[in-house]
C-alpha atoms as a PDB file:
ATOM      1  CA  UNK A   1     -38.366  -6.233 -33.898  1.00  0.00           C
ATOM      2  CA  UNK A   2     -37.470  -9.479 -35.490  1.00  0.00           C
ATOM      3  CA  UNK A   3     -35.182  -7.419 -38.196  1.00  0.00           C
ATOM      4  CA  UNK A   4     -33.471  -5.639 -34.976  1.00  0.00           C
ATOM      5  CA  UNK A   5     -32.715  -9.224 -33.760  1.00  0.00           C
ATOM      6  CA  UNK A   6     -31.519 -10.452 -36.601  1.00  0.00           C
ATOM      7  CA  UNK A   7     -29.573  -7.439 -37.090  1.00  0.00           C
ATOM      8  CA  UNK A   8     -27.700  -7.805 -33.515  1.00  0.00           C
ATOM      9  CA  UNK A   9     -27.174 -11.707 -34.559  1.00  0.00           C
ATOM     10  CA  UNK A  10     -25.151 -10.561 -37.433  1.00  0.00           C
ATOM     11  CA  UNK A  11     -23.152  -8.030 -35.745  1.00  0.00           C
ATOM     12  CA  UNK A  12     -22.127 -10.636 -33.039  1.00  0.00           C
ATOM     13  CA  UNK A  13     -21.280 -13.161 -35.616  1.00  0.00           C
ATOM     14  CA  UNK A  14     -18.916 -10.353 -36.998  1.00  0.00           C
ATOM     15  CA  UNK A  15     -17.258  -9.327 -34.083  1.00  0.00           C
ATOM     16  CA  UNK A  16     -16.548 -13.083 -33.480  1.00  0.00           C
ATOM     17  CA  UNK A  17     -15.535 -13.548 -36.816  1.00  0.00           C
ATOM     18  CA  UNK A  18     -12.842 -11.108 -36.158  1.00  0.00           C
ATOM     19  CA  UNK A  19     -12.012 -12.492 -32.473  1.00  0.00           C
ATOM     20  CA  UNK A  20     -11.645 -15.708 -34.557  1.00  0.00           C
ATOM     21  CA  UNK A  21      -9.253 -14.797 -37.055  1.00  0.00           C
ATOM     22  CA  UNK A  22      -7.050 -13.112 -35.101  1.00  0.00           C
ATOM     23  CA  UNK A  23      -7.087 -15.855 -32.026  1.00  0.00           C
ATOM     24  CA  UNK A  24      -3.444 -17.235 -32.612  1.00  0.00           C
ATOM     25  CA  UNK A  25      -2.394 -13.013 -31.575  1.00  0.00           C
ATOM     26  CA  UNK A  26      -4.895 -12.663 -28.580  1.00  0.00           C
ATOM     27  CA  UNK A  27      -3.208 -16.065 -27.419  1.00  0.00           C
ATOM     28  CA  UNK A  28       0.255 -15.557 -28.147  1.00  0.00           C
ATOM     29  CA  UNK A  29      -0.143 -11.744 -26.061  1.00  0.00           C
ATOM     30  CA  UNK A  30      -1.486 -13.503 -22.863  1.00  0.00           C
ATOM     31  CA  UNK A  31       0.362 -16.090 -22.457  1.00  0.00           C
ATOM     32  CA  UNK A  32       3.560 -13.534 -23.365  1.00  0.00           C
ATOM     33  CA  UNK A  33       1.988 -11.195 -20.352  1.00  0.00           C
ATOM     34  CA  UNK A  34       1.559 -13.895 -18.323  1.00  0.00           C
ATOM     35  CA  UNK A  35       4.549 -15.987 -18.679  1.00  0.00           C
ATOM     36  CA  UNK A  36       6.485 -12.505 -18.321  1.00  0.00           C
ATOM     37  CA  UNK A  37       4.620 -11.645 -15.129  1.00  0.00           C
ATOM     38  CA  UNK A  38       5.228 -15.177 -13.271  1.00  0.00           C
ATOM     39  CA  UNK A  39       9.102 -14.500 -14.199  1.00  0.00           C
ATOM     40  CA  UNK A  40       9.143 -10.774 -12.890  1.00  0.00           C
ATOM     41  CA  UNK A  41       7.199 -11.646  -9.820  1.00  0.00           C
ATOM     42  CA  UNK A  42       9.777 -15.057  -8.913  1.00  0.00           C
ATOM     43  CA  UNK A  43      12.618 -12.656  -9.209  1.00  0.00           C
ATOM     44  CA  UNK A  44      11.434  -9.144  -7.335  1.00  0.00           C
ATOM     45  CA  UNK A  45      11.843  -9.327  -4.249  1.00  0.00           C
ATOM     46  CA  UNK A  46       9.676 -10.759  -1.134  1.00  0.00           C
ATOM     47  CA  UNK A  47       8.224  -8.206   1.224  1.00  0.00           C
ATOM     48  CA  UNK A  48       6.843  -8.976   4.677  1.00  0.00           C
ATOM     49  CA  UNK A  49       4.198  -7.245   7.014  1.00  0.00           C
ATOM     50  CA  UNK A  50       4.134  -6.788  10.566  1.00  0.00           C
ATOM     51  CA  UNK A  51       1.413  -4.673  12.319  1.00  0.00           C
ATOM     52  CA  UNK A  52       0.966  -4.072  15.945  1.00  0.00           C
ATOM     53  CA  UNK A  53      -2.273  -2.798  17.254  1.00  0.00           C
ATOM     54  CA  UNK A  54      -3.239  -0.258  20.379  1.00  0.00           C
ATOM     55  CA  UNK A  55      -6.207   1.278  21.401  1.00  0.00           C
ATOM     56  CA  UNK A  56      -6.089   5.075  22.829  1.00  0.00           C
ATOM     57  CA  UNK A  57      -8.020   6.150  25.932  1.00  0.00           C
ATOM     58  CA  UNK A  58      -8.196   9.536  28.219  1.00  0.00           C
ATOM     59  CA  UNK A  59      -6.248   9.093  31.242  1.00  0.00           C
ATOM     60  CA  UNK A  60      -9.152   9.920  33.273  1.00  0.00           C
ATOM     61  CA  UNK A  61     -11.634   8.573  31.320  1.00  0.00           C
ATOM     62  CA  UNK A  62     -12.607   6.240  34.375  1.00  0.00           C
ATOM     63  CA  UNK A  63     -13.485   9.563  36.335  1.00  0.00           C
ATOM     64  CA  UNK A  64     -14.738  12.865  35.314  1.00  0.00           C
ATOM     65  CA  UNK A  65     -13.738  12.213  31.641  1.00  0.00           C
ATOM     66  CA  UNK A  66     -16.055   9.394  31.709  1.00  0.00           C
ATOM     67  CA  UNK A  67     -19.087  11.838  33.337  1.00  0.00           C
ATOM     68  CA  UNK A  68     -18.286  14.494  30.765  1.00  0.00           C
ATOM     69  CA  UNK A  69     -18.209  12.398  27.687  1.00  0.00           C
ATOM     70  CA  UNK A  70     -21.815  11.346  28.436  1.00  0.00           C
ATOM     71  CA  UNK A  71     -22.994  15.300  28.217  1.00  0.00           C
ATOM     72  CA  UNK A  72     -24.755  15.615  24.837  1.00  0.00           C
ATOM     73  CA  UNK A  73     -22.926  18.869  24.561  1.00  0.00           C
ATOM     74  CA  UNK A  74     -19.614  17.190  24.719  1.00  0.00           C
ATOM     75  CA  UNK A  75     -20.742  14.240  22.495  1.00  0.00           C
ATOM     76  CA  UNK A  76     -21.618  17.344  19.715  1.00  0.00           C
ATOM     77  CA  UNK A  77     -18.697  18.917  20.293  1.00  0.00           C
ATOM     78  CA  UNK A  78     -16.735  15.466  19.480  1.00  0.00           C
ATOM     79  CA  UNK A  79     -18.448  15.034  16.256  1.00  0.00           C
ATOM     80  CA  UNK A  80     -17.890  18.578  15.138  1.00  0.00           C
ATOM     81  CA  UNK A  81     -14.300  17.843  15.040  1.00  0.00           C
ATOM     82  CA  UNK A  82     -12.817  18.281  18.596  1.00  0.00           C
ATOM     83  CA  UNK A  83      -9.911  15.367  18.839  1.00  0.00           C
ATOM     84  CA  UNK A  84      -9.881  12.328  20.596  1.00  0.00           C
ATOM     85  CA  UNK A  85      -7.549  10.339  22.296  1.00  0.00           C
ATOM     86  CA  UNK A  86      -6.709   8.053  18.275  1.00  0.00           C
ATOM     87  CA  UNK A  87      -6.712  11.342  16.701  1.00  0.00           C
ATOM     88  CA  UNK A  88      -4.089  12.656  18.649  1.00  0.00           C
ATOM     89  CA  UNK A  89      -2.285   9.770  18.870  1.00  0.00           C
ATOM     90  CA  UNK A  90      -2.254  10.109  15.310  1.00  0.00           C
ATOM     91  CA  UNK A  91      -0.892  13.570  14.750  1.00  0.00           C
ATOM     92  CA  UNK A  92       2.144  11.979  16.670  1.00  0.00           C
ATOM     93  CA  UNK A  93       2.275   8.621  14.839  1.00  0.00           C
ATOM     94  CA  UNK A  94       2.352  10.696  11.494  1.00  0.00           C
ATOM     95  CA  UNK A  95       5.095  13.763  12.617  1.00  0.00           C
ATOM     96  CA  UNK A  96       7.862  14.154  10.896  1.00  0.00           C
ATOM     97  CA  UNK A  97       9.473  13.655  14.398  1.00  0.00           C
ATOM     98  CA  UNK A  98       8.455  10.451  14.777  1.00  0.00           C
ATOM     99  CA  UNK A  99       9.529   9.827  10.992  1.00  0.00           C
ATOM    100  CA  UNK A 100      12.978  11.086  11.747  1.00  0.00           C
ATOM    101  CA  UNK A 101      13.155   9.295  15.150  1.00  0.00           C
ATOM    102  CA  UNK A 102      12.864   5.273  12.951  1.00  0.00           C
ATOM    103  CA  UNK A 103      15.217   6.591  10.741  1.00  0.00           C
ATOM    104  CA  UNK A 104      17.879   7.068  12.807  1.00  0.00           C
ATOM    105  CA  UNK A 105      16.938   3.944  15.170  1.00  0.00           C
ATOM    106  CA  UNK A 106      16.799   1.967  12.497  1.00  0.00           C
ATOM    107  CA  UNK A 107      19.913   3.575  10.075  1.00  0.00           C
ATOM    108  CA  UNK A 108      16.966   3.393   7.389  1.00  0.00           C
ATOM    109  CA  UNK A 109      18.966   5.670   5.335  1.00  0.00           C
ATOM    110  CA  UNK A 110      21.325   3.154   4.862  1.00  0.00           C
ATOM    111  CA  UNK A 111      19.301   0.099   4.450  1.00  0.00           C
ATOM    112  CA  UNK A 112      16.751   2.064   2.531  1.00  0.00           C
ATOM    113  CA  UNK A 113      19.877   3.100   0.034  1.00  0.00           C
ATOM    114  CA  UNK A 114      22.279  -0.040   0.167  1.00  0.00           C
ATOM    115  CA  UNK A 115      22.706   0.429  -3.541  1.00  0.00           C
ATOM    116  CA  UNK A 116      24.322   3.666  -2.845  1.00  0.00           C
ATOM    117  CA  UNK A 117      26.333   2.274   0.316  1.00  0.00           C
ATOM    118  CA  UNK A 118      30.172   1.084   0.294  1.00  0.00           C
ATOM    119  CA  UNK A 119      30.370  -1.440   2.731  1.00  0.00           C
ATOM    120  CA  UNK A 120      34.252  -1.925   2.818  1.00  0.00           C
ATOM    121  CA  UNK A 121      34.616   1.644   3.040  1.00  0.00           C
ATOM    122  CA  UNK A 122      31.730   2.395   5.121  1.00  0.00           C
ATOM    123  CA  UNK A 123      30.952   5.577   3.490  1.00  0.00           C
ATOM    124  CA  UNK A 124      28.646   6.537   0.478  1.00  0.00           C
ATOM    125  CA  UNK A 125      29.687   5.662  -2.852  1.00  0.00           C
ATOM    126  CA  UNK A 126      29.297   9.082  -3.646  1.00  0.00           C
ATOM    127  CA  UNK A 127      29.792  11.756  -0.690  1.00  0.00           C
ATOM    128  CA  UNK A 128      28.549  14.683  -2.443  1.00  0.00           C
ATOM    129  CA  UNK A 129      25.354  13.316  -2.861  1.00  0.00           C
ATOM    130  CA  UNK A 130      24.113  11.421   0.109  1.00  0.00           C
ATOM    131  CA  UNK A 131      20.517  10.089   0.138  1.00  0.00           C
ATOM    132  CA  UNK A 132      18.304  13.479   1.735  1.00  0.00           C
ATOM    133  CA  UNK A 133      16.865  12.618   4.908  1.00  0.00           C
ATOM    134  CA  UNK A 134      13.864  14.445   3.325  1.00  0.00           C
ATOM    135  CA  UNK A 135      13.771  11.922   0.822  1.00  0.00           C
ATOM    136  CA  UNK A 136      13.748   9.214   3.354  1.00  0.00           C
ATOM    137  CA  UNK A 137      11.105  10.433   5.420  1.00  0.00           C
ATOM    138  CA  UNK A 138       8.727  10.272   1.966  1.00  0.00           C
ATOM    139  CA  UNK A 139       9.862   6.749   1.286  1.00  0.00           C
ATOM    140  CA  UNK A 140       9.228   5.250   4.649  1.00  0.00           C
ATOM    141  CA  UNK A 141       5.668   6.904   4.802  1.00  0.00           C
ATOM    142  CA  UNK A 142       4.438   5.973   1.397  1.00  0.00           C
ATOM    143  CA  UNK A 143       6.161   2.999   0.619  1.00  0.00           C
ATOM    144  CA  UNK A 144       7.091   1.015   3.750  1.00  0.00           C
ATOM    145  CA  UNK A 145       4.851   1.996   7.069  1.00  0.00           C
ATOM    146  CA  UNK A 146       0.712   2.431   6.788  1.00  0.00           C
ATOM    147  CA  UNK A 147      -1.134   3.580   9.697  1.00  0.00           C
ATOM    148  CA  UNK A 148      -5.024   3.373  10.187  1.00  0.00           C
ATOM    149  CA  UNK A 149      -7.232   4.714  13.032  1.00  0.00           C
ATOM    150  CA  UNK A 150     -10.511   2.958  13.129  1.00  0.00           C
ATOM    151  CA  UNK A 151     -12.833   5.430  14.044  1.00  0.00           C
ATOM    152  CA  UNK A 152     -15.364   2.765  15.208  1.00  0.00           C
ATOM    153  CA  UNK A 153     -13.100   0.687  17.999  1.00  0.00           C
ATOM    154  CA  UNK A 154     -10.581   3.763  18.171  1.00  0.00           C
ATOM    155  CA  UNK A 155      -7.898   1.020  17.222  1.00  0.00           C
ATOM    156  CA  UNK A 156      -4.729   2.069  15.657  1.00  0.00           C
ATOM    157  CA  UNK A 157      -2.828  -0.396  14.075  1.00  0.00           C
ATOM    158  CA  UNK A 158       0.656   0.371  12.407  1.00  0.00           C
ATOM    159  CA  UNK A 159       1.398  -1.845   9.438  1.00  0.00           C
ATOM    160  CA  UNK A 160       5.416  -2.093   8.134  1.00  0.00           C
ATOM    161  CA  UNK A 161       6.127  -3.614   5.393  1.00  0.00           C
ATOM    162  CA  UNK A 162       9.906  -4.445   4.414  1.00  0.00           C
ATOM    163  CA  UNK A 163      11.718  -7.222   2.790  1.00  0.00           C
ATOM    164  CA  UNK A 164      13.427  -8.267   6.262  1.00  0.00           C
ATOM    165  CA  UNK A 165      10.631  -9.908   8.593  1.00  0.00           C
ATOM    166  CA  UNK A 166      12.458  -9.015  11.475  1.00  0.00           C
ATOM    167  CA  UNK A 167      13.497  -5.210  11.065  1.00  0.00           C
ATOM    168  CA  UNK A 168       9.460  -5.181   9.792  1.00  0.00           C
ATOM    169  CA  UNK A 169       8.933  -6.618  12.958  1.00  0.00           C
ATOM    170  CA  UNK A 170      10.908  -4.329  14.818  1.00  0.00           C
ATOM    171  CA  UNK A 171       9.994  -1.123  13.532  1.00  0.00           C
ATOM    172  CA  UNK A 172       6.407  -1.813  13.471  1.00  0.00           C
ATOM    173  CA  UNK A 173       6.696  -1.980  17.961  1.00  0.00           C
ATOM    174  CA  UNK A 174       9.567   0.697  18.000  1.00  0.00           C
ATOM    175  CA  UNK A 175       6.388   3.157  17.365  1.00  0.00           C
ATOM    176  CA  UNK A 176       5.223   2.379  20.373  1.00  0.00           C
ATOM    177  CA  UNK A 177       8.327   3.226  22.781  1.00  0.00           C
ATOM    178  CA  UNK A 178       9.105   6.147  20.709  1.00  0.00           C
ATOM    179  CA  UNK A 179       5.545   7.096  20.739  1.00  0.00           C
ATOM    180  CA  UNK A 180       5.391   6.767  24.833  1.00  0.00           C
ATOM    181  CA  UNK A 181       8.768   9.297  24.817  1.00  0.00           C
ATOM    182  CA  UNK A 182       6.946  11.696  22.718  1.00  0.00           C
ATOM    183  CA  UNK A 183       3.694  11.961  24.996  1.00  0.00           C
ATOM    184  CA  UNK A 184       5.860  12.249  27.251  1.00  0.00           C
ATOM    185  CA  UNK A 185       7.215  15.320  25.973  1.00  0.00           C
ATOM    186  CA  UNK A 186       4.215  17.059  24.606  1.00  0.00           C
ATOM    187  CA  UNK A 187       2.432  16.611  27.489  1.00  0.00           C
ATOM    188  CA  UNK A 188      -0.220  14.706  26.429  1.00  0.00           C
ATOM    189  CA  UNK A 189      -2.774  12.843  28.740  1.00  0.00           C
ATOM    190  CA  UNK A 190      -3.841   9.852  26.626  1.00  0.00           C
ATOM    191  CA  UNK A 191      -3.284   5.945  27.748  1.00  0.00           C
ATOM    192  CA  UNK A 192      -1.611   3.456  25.371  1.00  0.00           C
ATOM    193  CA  UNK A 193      -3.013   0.049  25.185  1.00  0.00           C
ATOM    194  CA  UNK A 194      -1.126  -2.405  23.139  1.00  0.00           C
ATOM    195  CA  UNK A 195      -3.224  -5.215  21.755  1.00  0.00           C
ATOM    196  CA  UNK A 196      -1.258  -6.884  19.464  1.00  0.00           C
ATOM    197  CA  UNK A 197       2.792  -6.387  18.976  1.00  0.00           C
ATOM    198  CA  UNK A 198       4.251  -7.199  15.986  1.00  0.00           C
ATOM    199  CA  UNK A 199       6.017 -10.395  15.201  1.00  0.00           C
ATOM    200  CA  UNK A 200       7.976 -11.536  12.221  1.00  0.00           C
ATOM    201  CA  UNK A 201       6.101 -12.625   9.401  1.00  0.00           C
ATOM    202  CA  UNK A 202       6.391 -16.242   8.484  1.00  0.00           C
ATOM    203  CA  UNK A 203       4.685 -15.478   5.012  1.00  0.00           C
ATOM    204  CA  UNK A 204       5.688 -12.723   2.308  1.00  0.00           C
ATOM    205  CA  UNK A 205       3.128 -10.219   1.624  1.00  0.00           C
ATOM    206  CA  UNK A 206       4.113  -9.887  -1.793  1.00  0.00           C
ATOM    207  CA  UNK A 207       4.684 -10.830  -4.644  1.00  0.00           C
ATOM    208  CA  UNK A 208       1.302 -12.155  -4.913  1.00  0.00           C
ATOM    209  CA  UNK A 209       1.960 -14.192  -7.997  1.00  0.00           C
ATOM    210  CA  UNK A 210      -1.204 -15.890  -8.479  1.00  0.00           C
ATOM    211  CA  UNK A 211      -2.528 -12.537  -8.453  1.00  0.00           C
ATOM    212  CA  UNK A 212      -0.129 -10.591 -10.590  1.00  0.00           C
ATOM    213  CA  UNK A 213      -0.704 -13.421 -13.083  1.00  0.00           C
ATOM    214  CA  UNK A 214      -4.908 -12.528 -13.238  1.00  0.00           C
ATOM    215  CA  UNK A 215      -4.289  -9.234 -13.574  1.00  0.00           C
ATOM    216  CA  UNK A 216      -1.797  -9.492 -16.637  1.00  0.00           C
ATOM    217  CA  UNK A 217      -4.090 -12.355 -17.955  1.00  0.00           C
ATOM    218  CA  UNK A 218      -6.616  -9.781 -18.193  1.00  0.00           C
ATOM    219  CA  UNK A 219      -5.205  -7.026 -19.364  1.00  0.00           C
ATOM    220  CA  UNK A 220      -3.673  -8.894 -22.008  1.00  0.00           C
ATOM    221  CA  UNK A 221      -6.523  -9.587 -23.032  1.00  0.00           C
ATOM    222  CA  UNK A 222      -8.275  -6.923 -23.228  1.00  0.00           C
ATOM    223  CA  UNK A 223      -5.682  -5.082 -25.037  1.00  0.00           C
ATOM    224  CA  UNK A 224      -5.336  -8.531 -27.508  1.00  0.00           C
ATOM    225  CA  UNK A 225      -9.193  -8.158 -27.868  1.00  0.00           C
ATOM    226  CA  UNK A 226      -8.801  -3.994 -28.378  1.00  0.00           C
ATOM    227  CA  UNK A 227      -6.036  -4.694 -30.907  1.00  0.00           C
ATOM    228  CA  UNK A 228      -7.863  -7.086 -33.000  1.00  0.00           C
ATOM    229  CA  UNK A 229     -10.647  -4.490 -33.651  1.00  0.00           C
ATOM    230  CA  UNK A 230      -8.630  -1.916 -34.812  1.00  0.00           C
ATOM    231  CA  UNK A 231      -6.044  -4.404 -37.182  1.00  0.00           C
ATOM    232  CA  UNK A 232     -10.115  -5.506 -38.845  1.00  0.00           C
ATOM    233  CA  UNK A 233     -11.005  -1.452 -39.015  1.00  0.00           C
ATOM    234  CA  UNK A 234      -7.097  -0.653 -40.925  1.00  0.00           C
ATOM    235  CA  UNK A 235      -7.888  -3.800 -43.054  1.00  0.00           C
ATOM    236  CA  UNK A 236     -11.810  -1.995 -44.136  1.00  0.00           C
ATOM    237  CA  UNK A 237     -10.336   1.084 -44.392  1.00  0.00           C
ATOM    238  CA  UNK A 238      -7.507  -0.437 -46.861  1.00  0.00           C
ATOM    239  CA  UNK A 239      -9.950  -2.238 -48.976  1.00  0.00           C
ATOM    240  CA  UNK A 240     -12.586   0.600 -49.485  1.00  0.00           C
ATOM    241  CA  UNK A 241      -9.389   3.148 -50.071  1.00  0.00           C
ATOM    242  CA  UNK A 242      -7.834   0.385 -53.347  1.00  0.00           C
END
């Protein structure tokens, strides 16, 4: 036991040994990758988050809805999968419909694409190849609007997140009026509560710098610490190969 523990002692010493040596590189890679980070994150630019927040109810749920949803054969039904007012809600929030309908409210093409837009002319640089509204549709629901249905409250809250506060803002409650038009349409008898409407934020959302910063600290060093290792194995290997 004692030569196990004195065994582990030596190995430590080793591997600190090698940290040692090769401390002015570990150093010199994290405060590279972190100096590089604080620079990147300064200069990209600031995004902002607005969400708004409604709860979805049957329209009779103060009547017979209200009787029915107290059956336990309607409460089973619910939990096998039957939808509920949020999850309906939902399957509107998330249609391509609704995607297309902000687009074209919003002329996100065009703001989503200003690289590719000629102001003075008022035209795309390039006419024969226009942004897709496909494309479009993919960016704003990955990349710039999140929407979450808590299953516990039944809350929905829509989340946009966009380098202007105030188009953020603005897109973030245009969900809701376009959402209204839509039930409208489909014929769908579910009440819209808002909560909370969306306002323009004060603070960015991100860059996070602070954090950014951790993370490449980190990484650095693990990588610094991963390099070391193998620069002390290539040197072994060299000397038992001479």
């Amino acid at each position: 036991m004692t030569e196990e523990l004195h065994d582990e002692e030596i190995n430590l010493l080793e591997y600190w040994d090698v940290l040692w040596r090769r401390k002015v590189m570990i150093i010199a890679l994290c405060t590279v990758s972190v100096t590089a980070t604080m620079i990147m994150s300064l200069l990209a630019p600031k995004y902002y988050k607005s969400e708004t927040v409604v709860m979805a109810s049957a329209s009779d749920s103060g009547g017979l809805g209200a009787a029915l949803s107290s059956m336990p054969l309607v409460g089973a039904l619910t939990g096998a999968g039957i939808a509920t007012p949020s999850d309906k809600v939902m399957v509107l929030l998330n249609s391509r419909t609704m995607s297309e309908m902000v687009i074209r409210k919003f002329d996100l093409m065009r703001v989503f694409n200003e690289d590719k837009w000629d102001a003075a002319k008022g035209a795309w640089k390039d006419p024969e190849k226009p942004p897709l509204m496909e494309d479009t549709v993919k960016l704003l629901n990955k990349s710039v609007v999140k929407i979450n249905n808590n299953k516990k409250d039944g809350s929905i809250t829509i989340s946009v997140e966009w380098k202007d506060p105030q188009l953020a803002a603005d897109i973030a409650n245009y969900y809701i009026s376009a959402l209204a038009g839509l039930m409208n349409d489909k014929a769908i008898n579910t009440t819209i509560q808002v909560v909370d409407r969306a306002i323009p934020a004060e603070r960015k959302s991100k860059p996070i710098i602070r954090k950014n910063m951790m993370i490449a600290g980190f990484l650095s060093l693990f990588v610094g610490v991963f390099i070391a290792f193998f620069l002390d194995y290539l040197a072994k290997q060299k000397k038992q190969s001479a």
